[in-house]
Protein backbone atom coordinates (compact mmCIF):
# COMPACT_ATOMS: atom_id res chain seq x y z
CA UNK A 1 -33.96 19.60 -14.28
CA UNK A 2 -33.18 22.95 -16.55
CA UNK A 3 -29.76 21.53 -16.57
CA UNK A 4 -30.92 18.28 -18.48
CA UNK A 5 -33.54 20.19 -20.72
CA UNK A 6 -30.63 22.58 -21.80
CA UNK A 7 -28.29 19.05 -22.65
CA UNK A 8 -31.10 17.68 -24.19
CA UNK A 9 -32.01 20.91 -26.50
CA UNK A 10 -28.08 20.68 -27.29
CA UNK A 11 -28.30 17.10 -28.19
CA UNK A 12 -30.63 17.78 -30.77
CA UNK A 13 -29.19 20.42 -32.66
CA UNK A 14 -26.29 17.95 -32.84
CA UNK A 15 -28.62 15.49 -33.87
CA UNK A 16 -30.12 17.33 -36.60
CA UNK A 17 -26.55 18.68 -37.95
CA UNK A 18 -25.04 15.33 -37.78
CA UNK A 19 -28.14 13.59 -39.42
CA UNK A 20 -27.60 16.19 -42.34
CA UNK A 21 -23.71 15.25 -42.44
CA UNK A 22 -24.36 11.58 -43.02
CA UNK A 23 -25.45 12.30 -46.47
CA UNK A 24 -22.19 13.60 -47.71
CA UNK A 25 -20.21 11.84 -44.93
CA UNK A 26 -18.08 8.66 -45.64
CA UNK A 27 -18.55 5.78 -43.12
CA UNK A 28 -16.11 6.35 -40.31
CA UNK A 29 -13.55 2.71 -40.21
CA UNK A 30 -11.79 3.81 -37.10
CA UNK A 31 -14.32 1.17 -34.91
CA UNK A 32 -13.59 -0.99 -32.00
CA UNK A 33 -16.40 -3.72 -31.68
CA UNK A 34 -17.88 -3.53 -27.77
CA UNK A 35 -20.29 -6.37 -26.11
CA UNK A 36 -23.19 -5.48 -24.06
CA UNK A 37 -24.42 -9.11 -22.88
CA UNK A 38 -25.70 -10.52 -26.34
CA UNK A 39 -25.87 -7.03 -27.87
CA UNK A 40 -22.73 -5.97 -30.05
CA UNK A 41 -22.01 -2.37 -29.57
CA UNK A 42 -19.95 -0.68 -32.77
CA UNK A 43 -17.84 1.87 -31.10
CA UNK A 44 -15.87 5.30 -32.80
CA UNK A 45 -15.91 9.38 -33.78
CA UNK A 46 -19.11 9.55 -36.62
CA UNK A 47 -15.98 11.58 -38.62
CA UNK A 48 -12.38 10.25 -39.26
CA UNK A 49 -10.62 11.47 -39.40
CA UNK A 50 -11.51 13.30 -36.18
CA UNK A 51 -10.25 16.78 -36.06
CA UNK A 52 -10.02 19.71 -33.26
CA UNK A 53 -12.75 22.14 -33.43
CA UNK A 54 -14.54 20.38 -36.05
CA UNK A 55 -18.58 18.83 -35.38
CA UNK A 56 -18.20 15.30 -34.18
CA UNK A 57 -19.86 12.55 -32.70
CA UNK A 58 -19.66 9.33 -30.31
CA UNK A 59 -21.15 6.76 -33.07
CA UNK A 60 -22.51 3.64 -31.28
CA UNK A 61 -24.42 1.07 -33.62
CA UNK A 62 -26.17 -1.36 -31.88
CA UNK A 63 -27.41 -5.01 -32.89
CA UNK A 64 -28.78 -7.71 -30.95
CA UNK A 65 -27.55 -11.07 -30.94
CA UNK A 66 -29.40 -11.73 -34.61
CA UNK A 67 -27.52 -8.93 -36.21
CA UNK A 68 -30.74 -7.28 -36.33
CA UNK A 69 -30.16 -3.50 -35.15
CA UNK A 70 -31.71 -2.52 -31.99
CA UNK A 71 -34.25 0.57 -32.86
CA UNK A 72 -36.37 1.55 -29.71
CA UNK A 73 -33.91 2.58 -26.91
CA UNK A 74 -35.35 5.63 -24.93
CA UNK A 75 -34.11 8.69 -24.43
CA UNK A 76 -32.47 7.86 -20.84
CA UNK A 77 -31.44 4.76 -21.48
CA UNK A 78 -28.13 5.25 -22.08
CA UNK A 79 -25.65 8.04 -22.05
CA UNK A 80 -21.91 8.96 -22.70
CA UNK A 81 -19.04 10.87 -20.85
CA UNK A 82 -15.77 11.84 -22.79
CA UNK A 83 -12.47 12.64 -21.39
CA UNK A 84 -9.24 13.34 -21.91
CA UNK A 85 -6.08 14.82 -20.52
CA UNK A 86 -7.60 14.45 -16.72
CA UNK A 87 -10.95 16.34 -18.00
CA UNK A 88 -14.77 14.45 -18.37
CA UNK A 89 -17.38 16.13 -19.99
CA UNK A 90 -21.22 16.32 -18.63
CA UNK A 91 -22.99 12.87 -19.22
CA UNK A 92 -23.86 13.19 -23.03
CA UNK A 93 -27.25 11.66 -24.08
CA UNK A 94 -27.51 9.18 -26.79
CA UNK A 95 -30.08 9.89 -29.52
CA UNK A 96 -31.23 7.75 -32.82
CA UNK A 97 -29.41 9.16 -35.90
CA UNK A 98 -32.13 7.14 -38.02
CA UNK A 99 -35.93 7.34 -38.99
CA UNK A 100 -37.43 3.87 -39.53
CA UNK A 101 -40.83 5.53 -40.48
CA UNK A 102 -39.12 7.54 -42.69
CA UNK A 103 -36.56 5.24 -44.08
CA UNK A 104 -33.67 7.60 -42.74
CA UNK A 105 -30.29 6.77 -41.45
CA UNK A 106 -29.31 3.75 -40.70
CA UNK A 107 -31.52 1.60 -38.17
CA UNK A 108 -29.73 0.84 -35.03
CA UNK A 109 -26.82 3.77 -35.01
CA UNK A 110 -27.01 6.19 -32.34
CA UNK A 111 -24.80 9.82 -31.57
CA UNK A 112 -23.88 11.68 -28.76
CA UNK A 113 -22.83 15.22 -30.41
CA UNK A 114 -19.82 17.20 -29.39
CA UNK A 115 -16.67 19.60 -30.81
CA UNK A 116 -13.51 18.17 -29.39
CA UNK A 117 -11.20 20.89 -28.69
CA UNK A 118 -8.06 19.25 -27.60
CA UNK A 119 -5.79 17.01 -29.80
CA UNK A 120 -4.94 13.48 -27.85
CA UNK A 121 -6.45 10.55 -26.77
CA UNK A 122 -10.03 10.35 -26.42
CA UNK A 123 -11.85 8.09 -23.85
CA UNK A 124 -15.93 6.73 -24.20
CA UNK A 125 -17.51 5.77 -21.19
CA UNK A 126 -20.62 4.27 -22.45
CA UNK A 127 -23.45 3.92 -19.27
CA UNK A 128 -26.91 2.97 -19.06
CA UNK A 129 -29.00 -0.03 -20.51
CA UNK A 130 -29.93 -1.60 -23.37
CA UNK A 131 -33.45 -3.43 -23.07
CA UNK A 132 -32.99 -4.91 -19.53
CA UNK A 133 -29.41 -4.96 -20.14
CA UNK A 134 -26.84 -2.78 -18.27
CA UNK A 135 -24.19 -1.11 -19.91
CA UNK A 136 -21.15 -0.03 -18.83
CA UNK A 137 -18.32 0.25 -21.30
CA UNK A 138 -14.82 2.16 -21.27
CA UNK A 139 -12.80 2.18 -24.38
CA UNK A 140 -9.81 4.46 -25.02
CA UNK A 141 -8.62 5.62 -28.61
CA UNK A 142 -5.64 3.70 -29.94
CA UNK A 143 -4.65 1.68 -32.79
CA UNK A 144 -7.06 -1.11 -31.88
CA UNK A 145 -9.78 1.00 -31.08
CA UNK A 146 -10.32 4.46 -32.60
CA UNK A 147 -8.82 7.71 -33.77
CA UNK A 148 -7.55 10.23 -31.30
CA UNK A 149 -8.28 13.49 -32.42
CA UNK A 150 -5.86 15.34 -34.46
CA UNK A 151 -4.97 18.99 -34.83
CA UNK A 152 -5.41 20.59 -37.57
CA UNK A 153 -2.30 22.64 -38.81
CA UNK A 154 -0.84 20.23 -41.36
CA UNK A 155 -4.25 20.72 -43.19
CA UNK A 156 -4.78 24.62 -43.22
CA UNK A 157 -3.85 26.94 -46.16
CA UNK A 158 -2.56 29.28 -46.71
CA UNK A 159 -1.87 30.56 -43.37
CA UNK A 160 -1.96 28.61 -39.77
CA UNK A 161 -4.43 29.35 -37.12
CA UNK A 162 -3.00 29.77 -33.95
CA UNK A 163 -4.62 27.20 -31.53
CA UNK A 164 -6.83 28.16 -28.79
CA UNK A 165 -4.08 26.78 -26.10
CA UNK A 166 -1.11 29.41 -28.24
CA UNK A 167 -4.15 32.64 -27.48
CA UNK A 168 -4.58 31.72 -24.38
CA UNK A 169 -0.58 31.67 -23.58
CA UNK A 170 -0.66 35.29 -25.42
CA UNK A 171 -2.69 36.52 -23.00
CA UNK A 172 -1.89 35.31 -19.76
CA UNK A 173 1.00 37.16 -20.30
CA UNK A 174 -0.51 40.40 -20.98
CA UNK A 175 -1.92 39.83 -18.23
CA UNK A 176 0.79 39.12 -16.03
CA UNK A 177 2.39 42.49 -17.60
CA UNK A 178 -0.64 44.90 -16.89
CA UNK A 179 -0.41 43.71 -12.80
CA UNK A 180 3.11 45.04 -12.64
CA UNK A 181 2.08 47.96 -14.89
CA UNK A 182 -0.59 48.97 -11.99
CA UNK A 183 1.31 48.20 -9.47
CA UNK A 184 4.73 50.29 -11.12
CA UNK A 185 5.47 53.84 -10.10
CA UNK A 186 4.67 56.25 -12.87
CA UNK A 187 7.99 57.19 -15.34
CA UNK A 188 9.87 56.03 -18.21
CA UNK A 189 10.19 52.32 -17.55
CA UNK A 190 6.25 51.93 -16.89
CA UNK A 191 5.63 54.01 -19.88
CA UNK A 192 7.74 51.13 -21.82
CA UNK A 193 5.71 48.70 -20.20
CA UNK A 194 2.42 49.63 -21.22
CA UNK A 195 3.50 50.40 -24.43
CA UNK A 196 5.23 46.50 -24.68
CA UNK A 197 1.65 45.72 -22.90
CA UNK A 198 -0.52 47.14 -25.77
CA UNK A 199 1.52 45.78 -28.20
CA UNK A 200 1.61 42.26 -27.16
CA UNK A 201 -2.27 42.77 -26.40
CA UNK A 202 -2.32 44.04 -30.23
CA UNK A 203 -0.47 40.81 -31.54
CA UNK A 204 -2.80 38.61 -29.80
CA UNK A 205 -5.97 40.38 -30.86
CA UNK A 206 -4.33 39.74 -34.41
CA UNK A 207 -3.86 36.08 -33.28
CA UNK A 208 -7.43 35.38 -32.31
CA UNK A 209 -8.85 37.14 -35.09
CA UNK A 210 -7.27 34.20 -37.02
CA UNK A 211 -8.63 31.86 -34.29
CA UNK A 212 -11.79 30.58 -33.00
CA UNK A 213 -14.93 33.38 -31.76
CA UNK A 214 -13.74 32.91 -28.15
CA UNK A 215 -10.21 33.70 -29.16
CA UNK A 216 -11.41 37.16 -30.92
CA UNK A 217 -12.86 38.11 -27.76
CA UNK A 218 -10.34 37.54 -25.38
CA UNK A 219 -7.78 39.29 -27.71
CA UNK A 220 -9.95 42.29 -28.00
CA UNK A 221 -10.61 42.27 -23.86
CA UNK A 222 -6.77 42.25 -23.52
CA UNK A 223 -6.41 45.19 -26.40
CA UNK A 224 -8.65 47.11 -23.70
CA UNK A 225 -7.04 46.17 -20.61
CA UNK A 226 -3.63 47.48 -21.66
CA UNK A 227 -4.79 50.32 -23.21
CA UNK A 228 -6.17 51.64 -19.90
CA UNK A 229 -3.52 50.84 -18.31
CA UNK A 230 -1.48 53.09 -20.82
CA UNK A 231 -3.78 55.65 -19.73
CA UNK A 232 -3.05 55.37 -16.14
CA UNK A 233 0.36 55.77 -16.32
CA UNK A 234 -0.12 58.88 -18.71
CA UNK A 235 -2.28 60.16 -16.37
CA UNK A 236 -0.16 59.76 -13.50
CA UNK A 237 2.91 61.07 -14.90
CA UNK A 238 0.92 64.58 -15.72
CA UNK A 239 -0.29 64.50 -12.07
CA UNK A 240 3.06 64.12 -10.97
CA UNK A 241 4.25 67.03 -13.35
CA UNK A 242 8.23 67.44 -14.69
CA UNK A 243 10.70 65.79 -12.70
């Protein structure tokens, strides 16, 4: 139940963000066009083109039969999972990105908020019902469908963030370095490893800085990890005294 509250809370900060973007937003073209029964279901990313770590959105627009747009779904009624590269995400909900009270939006489009984080392919698995319809739609990005999502190095200037996936690599092997630092016999060569260790931890701090929050972090945690390793060994080799 807290689970669901929590999505729901996230949903409509998304909401509210993505509401604001449509102002300034061009319409997104990368569609594929989806039937529900007699309902047509307009399926794509709100922004094209779609890009990692950037706001997004599942975009469905949804008219009935008459091509009049369908306006009083409920909050449950239907809901989205995304996946890609062998991963699904929690079951998203769907939420109007319109006002017909206050003339806002555009009647009959709905989002399910996320940030994409991985370039690729992109899959929608649209569940749930609309009216006494049920709904259960798969469509996979492609040149008939949708965008996949795209990284983002051709378009950043002047330098190039390192992606979350290059940190990462950084520090799994600083980590892999500090284990056979604490595990090595104090002298010279561990002494050159824990120097080696805090300067690869130092690179990758440097790395993440340029990177996402997340990557910051982890840079800094591996900064302190080899550091006190360094430490150790010090310490150890003036226990051990002059050989």
């Amino acid at each position: 139940m807290n689970s669901r509250i929590r999505i729901r809370s996230v949903a409509g900060v998304f909401a509210a963000v993505l509401s604001l973007s449509l102002v300034a937003a061009p319409s997104a073209l990368g569609h594929t066009e989806q039937h529900v029964g007699d309902f047509h279901v307009l399926v794509g990313w709100l922004n094209e083109p779609a890009l990692v770590g950037q706001l997004n959105a599942v975009q469905l627009t949804i008219t009935d039969h008459d091509e009049k747009p369908v306006t009083d779904l409920g909050a449950d009624d239907l809901t989205v999972v995304v996946s890609t590269a062998g991963q699904d995400s929690d079951p998203l909900p769907v939420t109007p990105a319109f006002d017909t009270e206050e003339g806002f939006g555009n009647p009959g489009e709905y989002h399910a908020g996320l940030i994409p984080t991985a370039p690729g392919d992109y899959t929608f698995h649209v569940a749930g019902k609309i009216h006494d319809t049920p709904a259960d739609l798969t469509v996979t990005s492609g040149p008939e469908t949708f965008d996949p999502i795209e990284g983002t190095s051709d378009l950043e200037f002047p330098v190039k963030q390192p992606t979350l996936t290059e940190v990462r690599t950084r520090l799994d092997r600083i980590d892999g370095r500090i284990d056979a630092l604490q595990s090595a016999a104090p002298g010279s060569e561990a002494l050159a490893a824990a120097n080696a260790a805090a300067a690869a931890a130092a690179s990758a701090s440097a790395a993440a800085d340029r990177a996402l929050l997340i990557g910051l972090v982890l840079g800094g945690a591996g900064v302190i990890l080899a550091l006190a390793a360094l430490w150790m060994v010090m310490r150890s080799r003036s226990a051990a005294g002059p050989a």
